[in-house]
N, C-alpha and C. Protein backbone atom coordinates (compact mmCIF):
# COMPACT_ATOMS: atom_id res chain seq x y z
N UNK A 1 87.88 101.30 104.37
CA UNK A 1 88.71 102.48 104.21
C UNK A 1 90.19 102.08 104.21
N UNK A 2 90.91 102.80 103.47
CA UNK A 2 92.50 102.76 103.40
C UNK A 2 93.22 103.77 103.44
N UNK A 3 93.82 103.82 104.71
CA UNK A 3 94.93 104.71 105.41
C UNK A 3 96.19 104.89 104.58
N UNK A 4 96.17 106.33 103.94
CA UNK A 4 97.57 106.52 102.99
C UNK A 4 98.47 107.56 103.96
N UNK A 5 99.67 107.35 104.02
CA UNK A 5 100.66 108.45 104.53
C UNK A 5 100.90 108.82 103.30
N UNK A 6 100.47 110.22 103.46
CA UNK A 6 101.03 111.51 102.59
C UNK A 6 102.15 112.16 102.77
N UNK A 7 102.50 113.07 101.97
CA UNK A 7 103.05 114.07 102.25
C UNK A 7 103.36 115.19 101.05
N UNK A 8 103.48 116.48 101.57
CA UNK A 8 103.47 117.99 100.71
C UNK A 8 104.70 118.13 100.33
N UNK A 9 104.96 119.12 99.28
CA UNK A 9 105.80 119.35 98.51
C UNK A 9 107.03 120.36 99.44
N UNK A 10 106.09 120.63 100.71
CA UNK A 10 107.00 121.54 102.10
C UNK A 10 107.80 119.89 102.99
N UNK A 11 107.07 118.37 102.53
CA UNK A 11 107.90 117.44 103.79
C UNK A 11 106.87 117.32 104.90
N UNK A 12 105.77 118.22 104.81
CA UNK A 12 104.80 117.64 105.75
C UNK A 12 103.78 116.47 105.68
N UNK A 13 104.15 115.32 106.90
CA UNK A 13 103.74 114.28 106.34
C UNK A 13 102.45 114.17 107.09
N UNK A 14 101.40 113.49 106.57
CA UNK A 14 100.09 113.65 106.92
C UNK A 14 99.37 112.23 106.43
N UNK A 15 97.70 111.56 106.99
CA UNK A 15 97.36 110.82 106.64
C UNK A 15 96.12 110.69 106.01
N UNK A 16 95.84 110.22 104.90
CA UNK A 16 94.29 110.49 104.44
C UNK A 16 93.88 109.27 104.04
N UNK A 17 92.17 109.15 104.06
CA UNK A 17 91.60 107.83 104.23
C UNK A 17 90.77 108.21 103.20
N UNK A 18 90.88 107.18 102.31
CA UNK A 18 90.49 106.93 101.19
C UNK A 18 89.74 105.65 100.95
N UNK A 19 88.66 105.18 100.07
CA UNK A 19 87.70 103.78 100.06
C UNK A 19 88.61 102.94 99.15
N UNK A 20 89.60 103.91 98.12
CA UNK A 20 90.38 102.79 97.71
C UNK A 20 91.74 103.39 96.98
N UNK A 21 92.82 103.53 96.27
CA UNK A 21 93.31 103.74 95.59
C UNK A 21 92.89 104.88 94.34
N UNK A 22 92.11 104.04 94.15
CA UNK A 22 91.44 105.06 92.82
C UNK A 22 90.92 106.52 93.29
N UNK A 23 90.24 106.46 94.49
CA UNK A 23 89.79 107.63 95.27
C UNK A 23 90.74 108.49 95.20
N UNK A 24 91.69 108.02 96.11
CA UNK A 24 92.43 108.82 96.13
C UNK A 24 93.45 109.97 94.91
N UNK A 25 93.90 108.88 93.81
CA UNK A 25 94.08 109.30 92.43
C UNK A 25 93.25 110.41 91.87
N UNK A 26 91.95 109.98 92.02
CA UNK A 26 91.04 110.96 91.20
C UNK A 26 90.93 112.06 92.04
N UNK A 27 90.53 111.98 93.64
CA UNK A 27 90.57 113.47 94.50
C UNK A 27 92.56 113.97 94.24
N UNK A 28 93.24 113.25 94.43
CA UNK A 28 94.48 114.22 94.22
C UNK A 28 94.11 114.84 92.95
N UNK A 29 94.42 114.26 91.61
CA UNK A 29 93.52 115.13 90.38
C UNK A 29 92.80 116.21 90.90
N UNK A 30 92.19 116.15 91.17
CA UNK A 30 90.87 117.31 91.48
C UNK A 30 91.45 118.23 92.47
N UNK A 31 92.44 118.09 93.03
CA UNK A 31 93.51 119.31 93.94
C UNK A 31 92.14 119.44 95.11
N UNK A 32 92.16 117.97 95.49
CA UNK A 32 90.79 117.84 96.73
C UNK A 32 92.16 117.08 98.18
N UNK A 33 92.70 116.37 97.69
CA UNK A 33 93.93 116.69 98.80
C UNK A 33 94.80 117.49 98.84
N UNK A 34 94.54 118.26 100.10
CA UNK A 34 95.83 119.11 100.69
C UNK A 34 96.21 118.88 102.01
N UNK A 35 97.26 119.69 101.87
CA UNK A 35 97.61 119.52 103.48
C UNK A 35 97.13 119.90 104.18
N UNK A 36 97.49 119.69 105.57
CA UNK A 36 96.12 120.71 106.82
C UNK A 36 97.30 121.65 107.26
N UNK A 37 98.92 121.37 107.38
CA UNK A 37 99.54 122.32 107.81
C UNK A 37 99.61 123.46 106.80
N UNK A 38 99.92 123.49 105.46
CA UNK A 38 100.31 124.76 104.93
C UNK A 38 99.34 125.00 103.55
N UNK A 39 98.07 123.24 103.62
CA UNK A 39 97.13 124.06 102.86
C UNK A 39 97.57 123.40 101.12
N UNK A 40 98.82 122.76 100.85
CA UNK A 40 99.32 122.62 99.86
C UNK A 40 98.80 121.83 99.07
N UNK A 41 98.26 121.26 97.56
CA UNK A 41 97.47 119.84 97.18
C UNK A 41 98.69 119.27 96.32
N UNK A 42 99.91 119.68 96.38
CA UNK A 42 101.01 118.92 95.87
C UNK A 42 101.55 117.95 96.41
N UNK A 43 100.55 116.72 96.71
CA UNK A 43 101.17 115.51 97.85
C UNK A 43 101.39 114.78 96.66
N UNK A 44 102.19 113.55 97.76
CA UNK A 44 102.29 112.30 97.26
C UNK A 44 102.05 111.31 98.26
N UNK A 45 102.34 110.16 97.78
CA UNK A 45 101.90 108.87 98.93
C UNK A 45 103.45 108.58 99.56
N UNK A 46 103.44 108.35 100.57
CA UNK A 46 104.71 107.58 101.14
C UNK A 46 104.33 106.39 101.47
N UNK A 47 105.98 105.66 102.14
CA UNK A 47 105.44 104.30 102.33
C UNK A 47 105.24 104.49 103.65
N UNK A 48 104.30 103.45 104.54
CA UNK A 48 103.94 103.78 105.57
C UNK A 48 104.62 102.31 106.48
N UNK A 49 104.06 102.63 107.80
CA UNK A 49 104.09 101.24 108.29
C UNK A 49 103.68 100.17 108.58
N UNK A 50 104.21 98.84 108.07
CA UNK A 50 103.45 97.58 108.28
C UNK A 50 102.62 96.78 109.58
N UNK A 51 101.43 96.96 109.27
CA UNK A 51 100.81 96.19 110.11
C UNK A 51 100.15 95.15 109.79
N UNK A 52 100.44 93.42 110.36
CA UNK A 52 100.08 92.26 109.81
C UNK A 52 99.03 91.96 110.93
N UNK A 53 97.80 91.41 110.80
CA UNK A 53 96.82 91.48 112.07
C UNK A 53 96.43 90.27 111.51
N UNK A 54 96.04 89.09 112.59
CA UNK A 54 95.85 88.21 112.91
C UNK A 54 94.80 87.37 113.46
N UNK A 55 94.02 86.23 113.83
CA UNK A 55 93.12 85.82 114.76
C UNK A 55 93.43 86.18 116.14
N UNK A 56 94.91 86.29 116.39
CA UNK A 56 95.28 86.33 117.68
C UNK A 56 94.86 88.17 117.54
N UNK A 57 94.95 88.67 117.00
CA UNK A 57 95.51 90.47 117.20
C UNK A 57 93.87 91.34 117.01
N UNK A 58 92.77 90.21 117.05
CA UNK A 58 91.62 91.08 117.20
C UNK A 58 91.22 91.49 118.86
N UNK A 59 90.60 92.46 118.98
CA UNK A 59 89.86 92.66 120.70
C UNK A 59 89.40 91.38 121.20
N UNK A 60 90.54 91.89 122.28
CA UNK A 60 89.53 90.22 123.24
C UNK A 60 90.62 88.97 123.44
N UNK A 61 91.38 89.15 122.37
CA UNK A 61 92.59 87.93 121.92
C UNK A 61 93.73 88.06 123.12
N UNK A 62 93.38 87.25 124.25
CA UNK A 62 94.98 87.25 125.49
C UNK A 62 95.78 86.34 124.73
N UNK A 63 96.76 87.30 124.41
CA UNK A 63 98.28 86.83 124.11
C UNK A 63 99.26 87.84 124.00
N UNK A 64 100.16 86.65 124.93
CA UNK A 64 101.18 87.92 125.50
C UNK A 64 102.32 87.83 123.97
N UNK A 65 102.51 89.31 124.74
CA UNK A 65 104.14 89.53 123.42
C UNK A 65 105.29 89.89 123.54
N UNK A 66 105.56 89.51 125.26
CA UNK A 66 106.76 89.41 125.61
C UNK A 66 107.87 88.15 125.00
N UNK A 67 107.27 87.07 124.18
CA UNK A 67 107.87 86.22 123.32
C UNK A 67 108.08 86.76 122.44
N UNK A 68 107.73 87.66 121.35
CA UNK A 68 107.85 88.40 120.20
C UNK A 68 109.09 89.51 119.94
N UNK A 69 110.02 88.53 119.70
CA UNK A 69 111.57 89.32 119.41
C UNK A 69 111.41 89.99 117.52
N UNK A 70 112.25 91.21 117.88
CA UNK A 70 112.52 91.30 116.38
C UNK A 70 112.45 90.24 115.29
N UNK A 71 113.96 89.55 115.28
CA UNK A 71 113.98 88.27 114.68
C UNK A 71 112.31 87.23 114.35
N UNK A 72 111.94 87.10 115.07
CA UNK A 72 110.97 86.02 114.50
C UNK A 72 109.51 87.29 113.95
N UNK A 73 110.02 88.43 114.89
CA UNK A 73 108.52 88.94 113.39
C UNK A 73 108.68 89.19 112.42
N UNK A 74 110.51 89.45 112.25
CA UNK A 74 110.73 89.27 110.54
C UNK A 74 111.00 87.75 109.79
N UNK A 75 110.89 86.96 110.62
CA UNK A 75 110.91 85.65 109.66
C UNK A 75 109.27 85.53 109.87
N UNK A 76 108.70 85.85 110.74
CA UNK A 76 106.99 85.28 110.42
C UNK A 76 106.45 86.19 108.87
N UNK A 77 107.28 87.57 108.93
CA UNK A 77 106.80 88.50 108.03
C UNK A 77 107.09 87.98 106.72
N UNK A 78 108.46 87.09 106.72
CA UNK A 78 108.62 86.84 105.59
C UNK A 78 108.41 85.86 105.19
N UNK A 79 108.09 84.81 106.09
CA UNK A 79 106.80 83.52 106.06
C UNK A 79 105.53 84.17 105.17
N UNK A 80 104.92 84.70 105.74
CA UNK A 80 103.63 85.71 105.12
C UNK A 80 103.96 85.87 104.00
N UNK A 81 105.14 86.82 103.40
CA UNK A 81 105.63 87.06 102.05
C UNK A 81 105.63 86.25 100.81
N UNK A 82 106.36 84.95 101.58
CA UNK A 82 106.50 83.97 100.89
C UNK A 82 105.03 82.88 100.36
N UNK A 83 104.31 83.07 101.50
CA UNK A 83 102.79 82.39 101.55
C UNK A 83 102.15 82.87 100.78
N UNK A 84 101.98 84.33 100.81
CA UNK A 84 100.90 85.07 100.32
C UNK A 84 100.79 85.57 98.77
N UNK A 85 102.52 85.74 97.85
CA UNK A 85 102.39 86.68 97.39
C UNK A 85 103.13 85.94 96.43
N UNK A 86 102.61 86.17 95.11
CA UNK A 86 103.64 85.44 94.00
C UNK A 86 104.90 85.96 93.15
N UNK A 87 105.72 84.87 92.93
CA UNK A 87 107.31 85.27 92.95
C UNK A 87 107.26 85.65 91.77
N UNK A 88 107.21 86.51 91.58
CA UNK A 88 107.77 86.62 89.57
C UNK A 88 109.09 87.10 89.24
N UNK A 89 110.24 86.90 90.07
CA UNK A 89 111.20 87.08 89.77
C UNK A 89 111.55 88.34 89.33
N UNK A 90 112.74 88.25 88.65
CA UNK A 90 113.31 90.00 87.80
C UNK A 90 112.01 90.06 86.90
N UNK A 91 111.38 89.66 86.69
CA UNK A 91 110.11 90.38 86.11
C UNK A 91 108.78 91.06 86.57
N UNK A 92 109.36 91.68 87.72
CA UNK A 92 108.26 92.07 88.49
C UNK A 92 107.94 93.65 87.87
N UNK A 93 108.57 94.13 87.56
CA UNK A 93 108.17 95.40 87.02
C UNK A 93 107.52 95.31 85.75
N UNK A 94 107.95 94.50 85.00
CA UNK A 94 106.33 93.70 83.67
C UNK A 94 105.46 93.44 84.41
N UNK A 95 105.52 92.95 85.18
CA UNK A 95 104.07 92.26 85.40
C UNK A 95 103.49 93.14 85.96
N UNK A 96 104.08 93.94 87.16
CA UNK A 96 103.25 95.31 88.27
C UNK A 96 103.07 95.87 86.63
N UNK A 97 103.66 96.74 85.72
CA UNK A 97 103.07 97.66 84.67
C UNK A 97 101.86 96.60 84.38
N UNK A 98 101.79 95.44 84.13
CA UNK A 98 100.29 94.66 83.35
C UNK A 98 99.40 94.68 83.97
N UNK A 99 99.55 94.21 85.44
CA UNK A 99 98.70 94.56 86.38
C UNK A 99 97.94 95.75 86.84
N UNK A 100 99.18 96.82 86.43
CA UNK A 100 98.28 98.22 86.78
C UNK A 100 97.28 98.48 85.54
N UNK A 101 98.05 97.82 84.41
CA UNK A 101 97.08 98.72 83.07
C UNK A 101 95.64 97.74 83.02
N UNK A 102 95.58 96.73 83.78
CA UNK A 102 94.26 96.50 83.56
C UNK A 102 94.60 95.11 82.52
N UNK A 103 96.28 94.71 82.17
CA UNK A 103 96.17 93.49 81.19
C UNK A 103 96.37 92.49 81.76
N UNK A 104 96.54 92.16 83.13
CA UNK A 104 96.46 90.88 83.83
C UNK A 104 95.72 91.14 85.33
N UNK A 105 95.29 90.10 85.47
CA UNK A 105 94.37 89.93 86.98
C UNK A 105 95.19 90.45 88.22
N UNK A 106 94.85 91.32 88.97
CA UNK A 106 95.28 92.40 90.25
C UNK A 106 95.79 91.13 91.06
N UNK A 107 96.63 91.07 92.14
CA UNK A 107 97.18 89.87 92.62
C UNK A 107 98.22 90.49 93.18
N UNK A 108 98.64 89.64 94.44
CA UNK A 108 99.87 90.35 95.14
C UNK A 108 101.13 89.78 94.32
N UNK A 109 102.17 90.72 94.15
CA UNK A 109 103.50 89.67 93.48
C UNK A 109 104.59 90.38 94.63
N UNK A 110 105.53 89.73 94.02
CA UNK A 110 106.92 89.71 94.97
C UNK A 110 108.16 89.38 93.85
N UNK A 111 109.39 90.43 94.31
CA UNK A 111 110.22 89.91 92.79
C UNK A 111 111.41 91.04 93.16
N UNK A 112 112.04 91.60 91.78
CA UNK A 112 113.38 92.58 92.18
C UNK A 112 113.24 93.06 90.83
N UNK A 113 113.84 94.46 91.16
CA UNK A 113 113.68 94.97 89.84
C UNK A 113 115.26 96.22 90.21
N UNK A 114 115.29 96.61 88.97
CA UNK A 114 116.47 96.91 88.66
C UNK A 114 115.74 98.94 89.13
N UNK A 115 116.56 99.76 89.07
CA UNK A 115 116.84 101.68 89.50
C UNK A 115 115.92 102.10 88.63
N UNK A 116 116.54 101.37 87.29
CA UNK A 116 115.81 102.26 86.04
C UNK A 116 114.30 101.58 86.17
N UNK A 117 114.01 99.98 86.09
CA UNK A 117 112.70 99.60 86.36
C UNK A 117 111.77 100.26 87.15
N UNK A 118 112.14 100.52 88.64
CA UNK A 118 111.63 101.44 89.76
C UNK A 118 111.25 102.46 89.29
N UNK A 119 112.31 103.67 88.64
CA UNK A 119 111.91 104.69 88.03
C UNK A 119 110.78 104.80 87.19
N UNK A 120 110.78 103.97 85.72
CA UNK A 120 109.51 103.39 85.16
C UNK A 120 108.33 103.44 85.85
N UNK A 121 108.44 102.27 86.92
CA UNK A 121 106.70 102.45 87.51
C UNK A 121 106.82 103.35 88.21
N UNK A 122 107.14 104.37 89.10
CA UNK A 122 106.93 105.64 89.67
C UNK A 122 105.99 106.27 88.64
N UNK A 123 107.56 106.92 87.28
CA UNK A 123 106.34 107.85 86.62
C UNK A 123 105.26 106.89 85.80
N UNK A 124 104.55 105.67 85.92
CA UNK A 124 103.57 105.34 85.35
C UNK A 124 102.46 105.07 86.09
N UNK A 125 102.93 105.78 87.88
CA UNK A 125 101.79 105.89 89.03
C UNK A 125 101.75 104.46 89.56
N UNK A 126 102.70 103.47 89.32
CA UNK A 126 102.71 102.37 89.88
C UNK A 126 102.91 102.18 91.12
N UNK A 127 102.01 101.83 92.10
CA UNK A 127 102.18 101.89 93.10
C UNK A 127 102.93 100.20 94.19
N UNK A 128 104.44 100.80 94.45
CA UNK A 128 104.94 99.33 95.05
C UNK A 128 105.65 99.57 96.35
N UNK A 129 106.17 98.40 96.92
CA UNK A 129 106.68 98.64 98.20
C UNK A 129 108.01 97.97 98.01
N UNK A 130 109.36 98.45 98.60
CA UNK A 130 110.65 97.87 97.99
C UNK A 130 110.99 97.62 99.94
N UNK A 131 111.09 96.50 99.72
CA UNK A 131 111.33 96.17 101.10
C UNK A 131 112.73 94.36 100.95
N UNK A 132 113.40 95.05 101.79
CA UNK A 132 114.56 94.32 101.89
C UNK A 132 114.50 92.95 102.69
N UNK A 133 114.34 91.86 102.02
CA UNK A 133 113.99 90.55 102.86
C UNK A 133 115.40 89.87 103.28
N UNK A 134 115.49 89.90 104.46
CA UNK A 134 117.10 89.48 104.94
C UNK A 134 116.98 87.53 104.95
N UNK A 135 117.85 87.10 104.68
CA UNK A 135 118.11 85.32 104.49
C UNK A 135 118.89 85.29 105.97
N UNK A 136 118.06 84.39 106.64
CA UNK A 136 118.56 83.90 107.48
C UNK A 136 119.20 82.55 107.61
N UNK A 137 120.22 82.27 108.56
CA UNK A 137 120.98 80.71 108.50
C UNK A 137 120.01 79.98 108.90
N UNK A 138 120.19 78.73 108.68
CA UNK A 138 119.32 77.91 109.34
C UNK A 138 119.84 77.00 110.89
């Protein structure tokens, strides 16, 4: 299951669990999500919050996290970023549109894209996360 933060066309934000993406697409279509406060099926998805889980972060796992400063969970986060997810540069909004239409293989990317690009994949239901990776000194 996959946990989406919603929210109504009133600002009420809410969460619905869905088996995948597509679920959810096709029940919004179908005016099968609404809200529970005012009843509304005019949602959308928001971005929600990141959770990175670990060998250490299953039940059972003693480890303390009084070591765990801001700072290093955003350089571990962006360790992860960098590990996980491929760079495609200012061309990330080509490639997320190819990726969504089904003309290149689904895959995590990472990249920058320009107001008007952003705009683009919105209305083409592209679903992305714009998150600000800070450079640290060494």
């Amino acid at each position: 299951m996959i946990i989406y933060d919603l929210k109504c066309r009133e600002g009420h934000k809410f969460e619905g669990w869905f088996k995948d993406r597509e679920s959810f697409e096709r029940q919004k279509a179908e005016r099968l999500v609404a809200c529970p406060v005012c009843k509304s099926t005019d949602t959308e998805m928001v971005p929600s919050s990141v959770a990175i889980l670990s060998k250490e972060s299953r039940p059972g796992a003693q480890k303390a996290t009084a070591d765990l400063s801001p700072l290093k969970i955003l350089k571990e986060f962006q360790e992860y970023v960098h590990k996980n997810f491929d760079d495609v540069g200012d061309k990330f909004a080509e490639v997320a549109l190819r990726i969504h239409q089904g003309e290149e293989e689904g895959r995590n990317i990472r990249g920058t894209t320009t107001q008007s690009e952003e705009e683009n994949l919105r209305e083409e239901g592209v679903a992305f996360l714009k998150l600000p990776v800070p450079e640290y000194d060494a």
